[in-house]
PDB file of N, CA and C in Angstrom:
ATOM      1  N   UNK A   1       7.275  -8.374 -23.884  1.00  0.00           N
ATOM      2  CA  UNK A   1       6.689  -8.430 -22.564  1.00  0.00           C
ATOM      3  C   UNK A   1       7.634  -7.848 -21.526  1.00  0.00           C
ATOM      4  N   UNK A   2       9.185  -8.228 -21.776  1.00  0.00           N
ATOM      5  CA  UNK A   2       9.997  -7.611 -20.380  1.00  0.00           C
ATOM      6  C   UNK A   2       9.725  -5.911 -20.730  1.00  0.00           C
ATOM      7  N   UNK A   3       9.626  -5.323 -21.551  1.00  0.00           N
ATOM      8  CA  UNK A   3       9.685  -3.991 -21.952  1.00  0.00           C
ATOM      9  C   UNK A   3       8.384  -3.427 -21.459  1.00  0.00           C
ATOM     10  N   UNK A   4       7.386  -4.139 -21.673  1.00  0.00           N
ATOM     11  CA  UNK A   4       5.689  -3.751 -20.735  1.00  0.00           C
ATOM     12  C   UNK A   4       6.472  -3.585 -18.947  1.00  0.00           C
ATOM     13  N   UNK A   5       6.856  -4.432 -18.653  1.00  0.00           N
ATOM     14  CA  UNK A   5       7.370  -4.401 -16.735  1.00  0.00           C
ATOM     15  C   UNK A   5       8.305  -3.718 -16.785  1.00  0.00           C
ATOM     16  N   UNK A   6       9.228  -3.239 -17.430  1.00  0.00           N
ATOM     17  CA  UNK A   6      10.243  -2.127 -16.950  1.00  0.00           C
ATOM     18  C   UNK A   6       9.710  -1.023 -16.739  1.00  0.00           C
ATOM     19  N   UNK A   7       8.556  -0.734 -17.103  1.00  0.00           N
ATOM     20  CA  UNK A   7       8.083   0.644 -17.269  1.00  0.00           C
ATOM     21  C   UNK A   7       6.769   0.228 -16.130  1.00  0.00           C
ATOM     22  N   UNK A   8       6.602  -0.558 -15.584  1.00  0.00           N
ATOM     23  CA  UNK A   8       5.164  -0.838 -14.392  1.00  0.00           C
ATOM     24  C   UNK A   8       6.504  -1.045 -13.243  1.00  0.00           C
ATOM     25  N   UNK A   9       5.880   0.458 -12.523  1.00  0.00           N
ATOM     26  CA  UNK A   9       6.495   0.797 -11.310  1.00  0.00           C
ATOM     27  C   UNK A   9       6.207  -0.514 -10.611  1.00  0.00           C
ATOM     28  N   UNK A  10       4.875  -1.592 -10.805  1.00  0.00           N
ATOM     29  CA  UNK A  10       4.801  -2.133  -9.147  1.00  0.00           C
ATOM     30  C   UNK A  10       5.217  -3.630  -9.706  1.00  0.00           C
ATOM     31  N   UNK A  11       6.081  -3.482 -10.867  1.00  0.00           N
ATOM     32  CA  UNK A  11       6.602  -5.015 -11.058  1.00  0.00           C
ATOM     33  C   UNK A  11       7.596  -5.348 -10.239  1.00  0.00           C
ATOM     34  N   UNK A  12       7.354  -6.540  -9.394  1.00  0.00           N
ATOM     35  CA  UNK A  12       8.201  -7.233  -8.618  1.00  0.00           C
ATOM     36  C   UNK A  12       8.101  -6.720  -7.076  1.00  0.00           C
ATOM     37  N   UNK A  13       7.009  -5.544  -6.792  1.00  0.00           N
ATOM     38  CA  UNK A  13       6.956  -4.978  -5.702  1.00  0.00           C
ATOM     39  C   UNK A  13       5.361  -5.587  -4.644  1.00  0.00           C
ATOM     40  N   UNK A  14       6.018  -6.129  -3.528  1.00  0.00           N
ATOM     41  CA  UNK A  14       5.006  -6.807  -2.955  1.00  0.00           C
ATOM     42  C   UNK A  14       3.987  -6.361  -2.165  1.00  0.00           C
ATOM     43  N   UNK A  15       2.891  -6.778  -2.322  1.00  0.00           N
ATOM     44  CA  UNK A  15       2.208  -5.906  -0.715  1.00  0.00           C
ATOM     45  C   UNK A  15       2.340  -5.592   0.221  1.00  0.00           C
ATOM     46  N   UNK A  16       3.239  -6.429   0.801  1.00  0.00           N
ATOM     47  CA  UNK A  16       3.907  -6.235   2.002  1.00  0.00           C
ATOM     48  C   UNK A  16       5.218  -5.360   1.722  1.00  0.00           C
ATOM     49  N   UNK A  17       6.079  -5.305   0.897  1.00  0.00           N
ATOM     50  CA  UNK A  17       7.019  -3.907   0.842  1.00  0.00           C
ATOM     51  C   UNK A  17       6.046  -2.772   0.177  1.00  0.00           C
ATOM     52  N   UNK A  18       5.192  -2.436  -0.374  1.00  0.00           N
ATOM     53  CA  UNK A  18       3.828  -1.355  -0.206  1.00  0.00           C
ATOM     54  C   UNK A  18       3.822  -0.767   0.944  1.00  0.00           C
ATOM     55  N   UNK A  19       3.092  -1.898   2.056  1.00  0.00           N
ATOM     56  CA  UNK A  19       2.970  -1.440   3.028  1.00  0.00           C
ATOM     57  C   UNK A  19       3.902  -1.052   4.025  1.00  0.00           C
ATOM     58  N   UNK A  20       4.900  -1.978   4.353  1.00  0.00           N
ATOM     59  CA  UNK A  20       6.114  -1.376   5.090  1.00  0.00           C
ATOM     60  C   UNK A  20       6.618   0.357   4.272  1.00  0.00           C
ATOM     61  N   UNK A  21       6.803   0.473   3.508  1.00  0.00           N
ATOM     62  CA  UNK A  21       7.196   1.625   2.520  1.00  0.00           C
ATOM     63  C   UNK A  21       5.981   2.878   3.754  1.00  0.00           C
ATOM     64  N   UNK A  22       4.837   2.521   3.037  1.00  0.00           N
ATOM     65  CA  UNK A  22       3.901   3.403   3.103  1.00  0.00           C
ATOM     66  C   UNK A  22       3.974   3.749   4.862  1.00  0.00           C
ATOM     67  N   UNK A  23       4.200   3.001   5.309  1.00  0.00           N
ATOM     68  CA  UNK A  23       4.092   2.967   6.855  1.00  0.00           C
ATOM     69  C   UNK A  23       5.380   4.067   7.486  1.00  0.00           C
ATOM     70  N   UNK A  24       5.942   3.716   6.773  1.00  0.00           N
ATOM     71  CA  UNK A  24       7.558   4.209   7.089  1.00  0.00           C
ATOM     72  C   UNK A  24       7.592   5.688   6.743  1.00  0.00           C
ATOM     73  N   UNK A  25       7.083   5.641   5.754  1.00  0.00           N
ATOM     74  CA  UNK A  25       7.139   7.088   5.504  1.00  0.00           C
ATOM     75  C   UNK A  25       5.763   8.099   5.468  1.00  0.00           C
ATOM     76  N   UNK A  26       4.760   7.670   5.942  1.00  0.00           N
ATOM     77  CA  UNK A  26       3.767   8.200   6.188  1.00  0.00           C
ATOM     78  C   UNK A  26       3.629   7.659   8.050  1.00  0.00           C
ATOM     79  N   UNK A  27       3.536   6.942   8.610  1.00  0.00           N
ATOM     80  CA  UNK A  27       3.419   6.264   9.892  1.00  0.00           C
ATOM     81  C   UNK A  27       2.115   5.939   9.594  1.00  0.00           C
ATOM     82  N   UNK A  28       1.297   4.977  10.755  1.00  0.00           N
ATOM     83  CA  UNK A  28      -0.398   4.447  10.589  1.00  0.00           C
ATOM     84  C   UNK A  28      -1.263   5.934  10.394  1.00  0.00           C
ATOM     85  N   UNK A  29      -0.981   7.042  11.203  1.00  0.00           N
ATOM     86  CA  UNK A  29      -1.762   7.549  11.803  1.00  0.00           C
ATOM     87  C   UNK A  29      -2.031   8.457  10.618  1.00  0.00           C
ATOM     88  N   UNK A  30      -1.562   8.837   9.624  1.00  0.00           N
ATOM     89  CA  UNK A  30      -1.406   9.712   8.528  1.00  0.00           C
ATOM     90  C   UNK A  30      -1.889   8.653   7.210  1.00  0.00           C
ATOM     91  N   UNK A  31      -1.300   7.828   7.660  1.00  0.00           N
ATOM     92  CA  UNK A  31      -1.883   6.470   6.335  1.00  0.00           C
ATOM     93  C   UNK A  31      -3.239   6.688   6.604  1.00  0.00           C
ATOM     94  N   UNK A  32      -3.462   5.819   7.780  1.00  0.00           N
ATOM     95  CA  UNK A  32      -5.005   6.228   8.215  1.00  0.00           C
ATOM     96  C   UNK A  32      -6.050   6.834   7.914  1.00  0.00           C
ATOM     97  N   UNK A  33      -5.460   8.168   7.964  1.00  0.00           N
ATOM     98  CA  UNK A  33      -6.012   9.522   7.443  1.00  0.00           C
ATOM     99  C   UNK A  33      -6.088   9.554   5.774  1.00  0.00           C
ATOM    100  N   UNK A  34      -5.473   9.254   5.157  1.00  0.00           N
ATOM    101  CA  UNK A  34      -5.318   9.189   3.730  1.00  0.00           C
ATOM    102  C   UNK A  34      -5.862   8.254   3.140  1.00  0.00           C
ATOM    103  N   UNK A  35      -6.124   6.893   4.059  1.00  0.00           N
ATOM    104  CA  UNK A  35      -6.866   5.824   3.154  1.00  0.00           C
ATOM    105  C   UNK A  35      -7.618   5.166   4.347  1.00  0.00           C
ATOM    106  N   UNK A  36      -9.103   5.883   4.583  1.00  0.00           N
ATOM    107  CA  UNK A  36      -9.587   5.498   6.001  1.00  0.00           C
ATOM    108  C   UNK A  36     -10.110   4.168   5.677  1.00  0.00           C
ATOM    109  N   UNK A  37      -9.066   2.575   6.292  1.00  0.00           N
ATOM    110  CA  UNK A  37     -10.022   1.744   6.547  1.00  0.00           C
ATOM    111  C   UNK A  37      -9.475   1.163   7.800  1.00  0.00           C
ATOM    112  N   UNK A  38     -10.106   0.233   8.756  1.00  0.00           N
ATOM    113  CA  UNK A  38      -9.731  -0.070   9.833  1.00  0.00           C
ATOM    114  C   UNK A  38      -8.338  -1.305  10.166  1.00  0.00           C
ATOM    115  N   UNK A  39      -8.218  -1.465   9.186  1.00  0.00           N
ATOM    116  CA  UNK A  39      -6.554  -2.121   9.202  1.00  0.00           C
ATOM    117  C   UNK A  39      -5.847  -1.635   9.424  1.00  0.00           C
ATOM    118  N   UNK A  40      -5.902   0.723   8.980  1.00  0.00           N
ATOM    119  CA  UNK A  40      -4.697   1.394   9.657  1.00  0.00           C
ATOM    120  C   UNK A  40      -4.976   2.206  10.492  1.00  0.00           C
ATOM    121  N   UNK A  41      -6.588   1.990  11.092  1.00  0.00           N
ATOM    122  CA  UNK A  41      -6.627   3.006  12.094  1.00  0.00           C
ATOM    123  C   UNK A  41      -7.126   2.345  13.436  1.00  0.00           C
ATOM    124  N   UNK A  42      -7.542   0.652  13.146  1.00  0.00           N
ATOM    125  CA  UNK A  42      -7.719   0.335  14.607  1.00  0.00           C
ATOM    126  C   UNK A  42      -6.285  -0.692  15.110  1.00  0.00           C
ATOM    127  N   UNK A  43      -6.101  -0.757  15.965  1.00  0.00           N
ATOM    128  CA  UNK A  43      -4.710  -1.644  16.177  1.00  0.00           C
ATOM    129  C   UNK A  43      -4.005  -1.816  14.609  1.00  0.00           C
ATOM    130  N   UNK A  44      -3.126  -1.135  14.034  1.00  0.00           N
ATOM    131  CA  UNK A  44      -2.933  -1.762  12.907  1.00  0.00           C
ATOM    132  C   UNK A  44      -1.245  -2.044  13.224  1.00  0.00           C
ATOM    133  N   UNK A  45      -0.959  -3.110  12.237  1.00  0.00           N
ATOM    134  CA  UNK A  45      -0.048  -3.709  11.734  1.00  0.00           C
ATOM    135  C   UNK A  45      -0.111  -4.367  10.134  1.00  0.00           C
ATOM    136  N   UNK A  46       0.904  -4.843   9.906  1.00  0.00           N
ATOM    137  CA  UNK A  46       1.429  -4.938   8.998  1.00  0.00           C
ATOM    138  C   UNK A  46       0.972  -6.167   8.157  1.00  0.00           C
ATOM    139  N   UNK A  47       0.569  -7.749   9.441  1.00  0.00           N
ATOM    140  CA  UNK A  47       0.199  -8.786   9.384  1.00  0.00           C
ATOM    141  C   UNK A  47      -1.598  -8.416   8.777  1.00  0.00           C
ATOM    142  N   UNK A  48      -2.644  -7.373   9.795  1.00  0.00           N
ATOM    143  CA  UNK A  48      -3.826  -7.176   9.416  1.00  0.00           C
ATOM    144  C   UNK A  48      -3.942  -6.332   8.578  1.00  0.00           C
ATOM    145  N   UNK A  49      -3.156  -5.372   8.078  1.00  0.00           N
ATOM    146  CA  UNK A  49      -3.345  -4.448   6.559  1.00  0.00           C
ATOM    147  C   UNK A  49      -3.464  -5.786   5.521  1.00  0.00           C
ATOM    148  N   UNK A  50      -1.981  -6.971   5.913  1.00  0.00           N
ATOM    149  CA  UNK A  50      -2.099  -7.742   4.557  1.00  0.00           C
ATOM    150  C   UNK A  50      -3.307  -8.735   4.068  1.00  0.00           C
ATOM    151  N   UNK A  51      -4.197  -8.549   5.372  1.00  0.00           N
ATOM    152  CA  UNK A  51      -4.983  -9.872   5.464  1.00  0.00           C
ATOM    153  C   UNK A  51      -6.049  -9.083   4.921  1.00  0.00           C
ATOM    154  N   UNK A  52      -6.519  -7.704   5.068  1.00  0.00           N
ATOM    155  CA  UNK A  52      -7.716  -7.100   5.067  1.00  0.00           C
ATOM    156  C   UNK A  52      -7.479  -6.860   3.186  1.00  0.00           C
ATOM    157  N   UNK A  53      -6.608  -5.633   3.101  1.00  0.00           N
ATOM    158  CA  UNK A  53      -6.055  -5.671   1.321  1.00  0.00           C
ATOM    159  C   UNK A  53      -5.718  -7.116   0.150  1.00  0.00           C
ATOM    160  N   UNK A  54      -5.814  -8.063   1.298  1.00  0.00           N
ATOM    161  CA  UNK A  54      -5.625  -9.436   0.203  1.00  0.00           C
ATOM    162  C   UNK A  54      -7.414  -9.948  -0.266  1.00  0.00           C
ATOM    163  N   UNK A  55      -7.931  -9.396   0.765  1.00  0.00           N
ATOM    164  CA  UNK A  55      -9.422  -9.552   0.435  1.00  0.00           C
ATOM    165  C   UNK A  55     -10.681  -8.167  -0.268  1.00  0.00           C
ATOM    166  N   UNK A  56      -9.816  -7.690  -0.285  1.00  0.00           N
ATOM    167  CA  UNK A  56     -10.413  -6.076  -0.398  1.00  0.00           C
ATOM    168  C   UNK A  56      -9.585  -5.548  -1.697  1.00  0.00           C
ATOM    169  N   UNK A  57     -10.410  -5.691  -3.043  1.00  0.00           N
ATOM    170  CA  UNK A  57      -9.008  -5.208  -3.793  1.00  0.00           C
ATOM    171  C   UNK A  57      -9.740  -3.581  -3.961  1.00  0.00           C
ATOM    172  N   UNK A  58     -10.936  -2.971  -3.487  1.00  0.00           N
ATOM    173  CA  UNK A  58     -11.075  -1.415  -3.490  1.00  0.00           C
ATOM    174  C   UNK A  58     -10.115  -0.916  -2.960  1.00  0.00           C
ATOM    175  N   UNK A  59      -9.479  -1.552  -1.814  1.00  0.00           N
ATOM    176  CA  UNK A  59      -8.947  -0.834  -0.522  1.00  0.00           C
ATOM    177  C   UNK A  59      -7.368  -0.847  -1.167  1.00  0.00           C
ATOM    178  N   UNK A  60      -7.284  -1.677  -1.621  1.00  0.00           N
ATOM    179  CA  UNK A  60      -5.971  -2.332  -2.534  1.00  0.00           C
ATOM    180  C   UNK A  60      -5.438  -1.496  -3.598  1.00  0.00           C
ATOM    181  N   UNK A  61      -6.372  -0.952  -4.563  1.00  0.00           N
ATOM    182  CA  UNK A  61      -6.317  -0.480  -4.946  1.00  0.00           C
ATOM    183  C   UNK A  61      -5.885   1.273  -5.258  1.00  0.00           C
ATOM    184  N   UNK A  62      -6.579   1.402  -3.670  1.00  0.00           N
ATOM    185  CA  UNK A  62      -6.440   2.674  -2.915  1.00  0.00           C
ATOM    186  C   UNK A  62      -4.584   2.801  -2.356  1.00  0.00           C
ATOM    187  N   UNK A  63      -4.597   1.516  -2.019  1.00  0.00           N
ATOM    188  CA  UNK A  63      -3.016   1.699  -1.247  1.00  0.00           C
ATOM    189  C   UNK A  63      -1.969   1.672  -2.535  1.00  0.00           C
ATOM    190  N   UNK A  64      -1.438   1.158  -3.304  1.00  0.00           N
ATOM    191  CA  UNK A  64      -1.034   1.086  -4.235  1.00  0.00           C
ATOM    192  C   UNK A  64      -1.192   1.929  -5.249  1.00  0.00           C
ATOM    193  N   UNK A  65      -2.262   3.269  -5.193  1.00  0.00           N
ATOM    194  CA  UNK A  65      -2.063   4.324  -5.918  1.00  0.00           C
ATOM    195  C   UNK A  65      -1.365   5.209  -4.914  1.00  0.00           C
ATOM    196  N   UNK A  66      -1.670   5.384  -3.834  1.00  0.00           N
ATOM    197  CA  UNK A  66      -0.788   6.219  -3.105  1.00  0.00           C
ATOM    198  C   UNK A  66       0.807   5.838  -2.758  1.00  0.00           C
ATOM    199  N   UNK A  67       0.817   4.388  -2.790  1.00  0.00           N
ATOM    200  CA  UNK A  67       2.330   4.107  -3.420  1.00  0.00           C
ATOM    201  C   UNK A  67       3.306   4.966  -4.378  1.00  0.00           C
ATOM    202  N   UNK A  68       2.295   4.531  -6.201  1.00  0.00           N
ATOM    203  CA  UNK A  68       2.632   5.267  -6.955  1.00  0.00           C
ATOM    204  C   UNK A  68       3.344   6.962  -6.701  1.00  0.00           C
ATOM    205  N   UNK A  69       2.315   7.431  -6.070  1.00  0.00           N
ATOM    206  CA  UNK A  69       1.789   8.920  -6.222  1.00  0.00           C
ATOM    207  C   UNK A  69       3.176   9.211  -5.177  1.00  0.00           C
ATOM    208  N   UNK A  70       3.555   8.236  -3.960  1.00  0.00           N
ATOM    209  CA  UNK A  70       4.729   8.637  -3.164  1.00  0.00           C
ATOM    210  C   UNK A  70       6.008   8.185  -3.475  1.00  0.00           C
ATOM    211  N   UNK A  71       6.260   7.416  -4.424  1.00  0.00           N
ATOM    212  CA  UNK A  71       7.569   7.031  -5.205  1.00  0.00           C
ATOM    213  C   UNK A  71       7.411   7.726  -6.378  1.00  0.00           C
ATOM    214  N   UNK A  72       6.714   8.644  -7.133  1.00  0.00           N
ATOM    215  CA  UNK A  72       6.814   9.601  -7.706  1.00  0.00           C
ATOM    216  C   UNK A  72       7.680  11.013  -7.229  1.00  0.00           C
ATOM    217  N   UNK A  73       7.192  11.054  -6.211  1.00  0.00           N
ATOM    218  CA  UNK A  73       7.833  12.228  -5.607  1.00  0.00           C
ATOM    219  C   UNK A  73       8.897  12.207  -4.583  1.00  0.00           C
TER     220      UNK A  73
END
């Protein structure tokens, strides 16, 4: 089993460092653009991305591949 999580990029990685990450290096306004839902394009923060993606696992899903796809590169 530890040998399955060494190799899963998002073991031990939280939603909330996701999102700070994603924020940081994309800003809202480009996140936004890349994953249109209204957690990063109307007033967003960090507190309502986590509240909206803790209930939304499409949207969740969406953020956390573009994670991947940006700690890839």
């Amino acid at each position: 089993m530890a040998e399955e999580q060494s190799n899963n990029p998002m073991h031990g990685v939280t939603l909330e460092k996701i999102i700070n990450y994603l924020e940081a290096y994309y800003g809202w306004e480009e996140l936004g653009r890349r994953i249109n839902v209204g957690c990063f394009n109307n007033d967003p923060s960090v507190k309502s991305s986590l509240k909206f993606l803790r209930k939304t696992p499409w949207a969740r899903e969406k953020v956390e591949s573009l994670y991947r796809k940006t700690i890839k590169n």
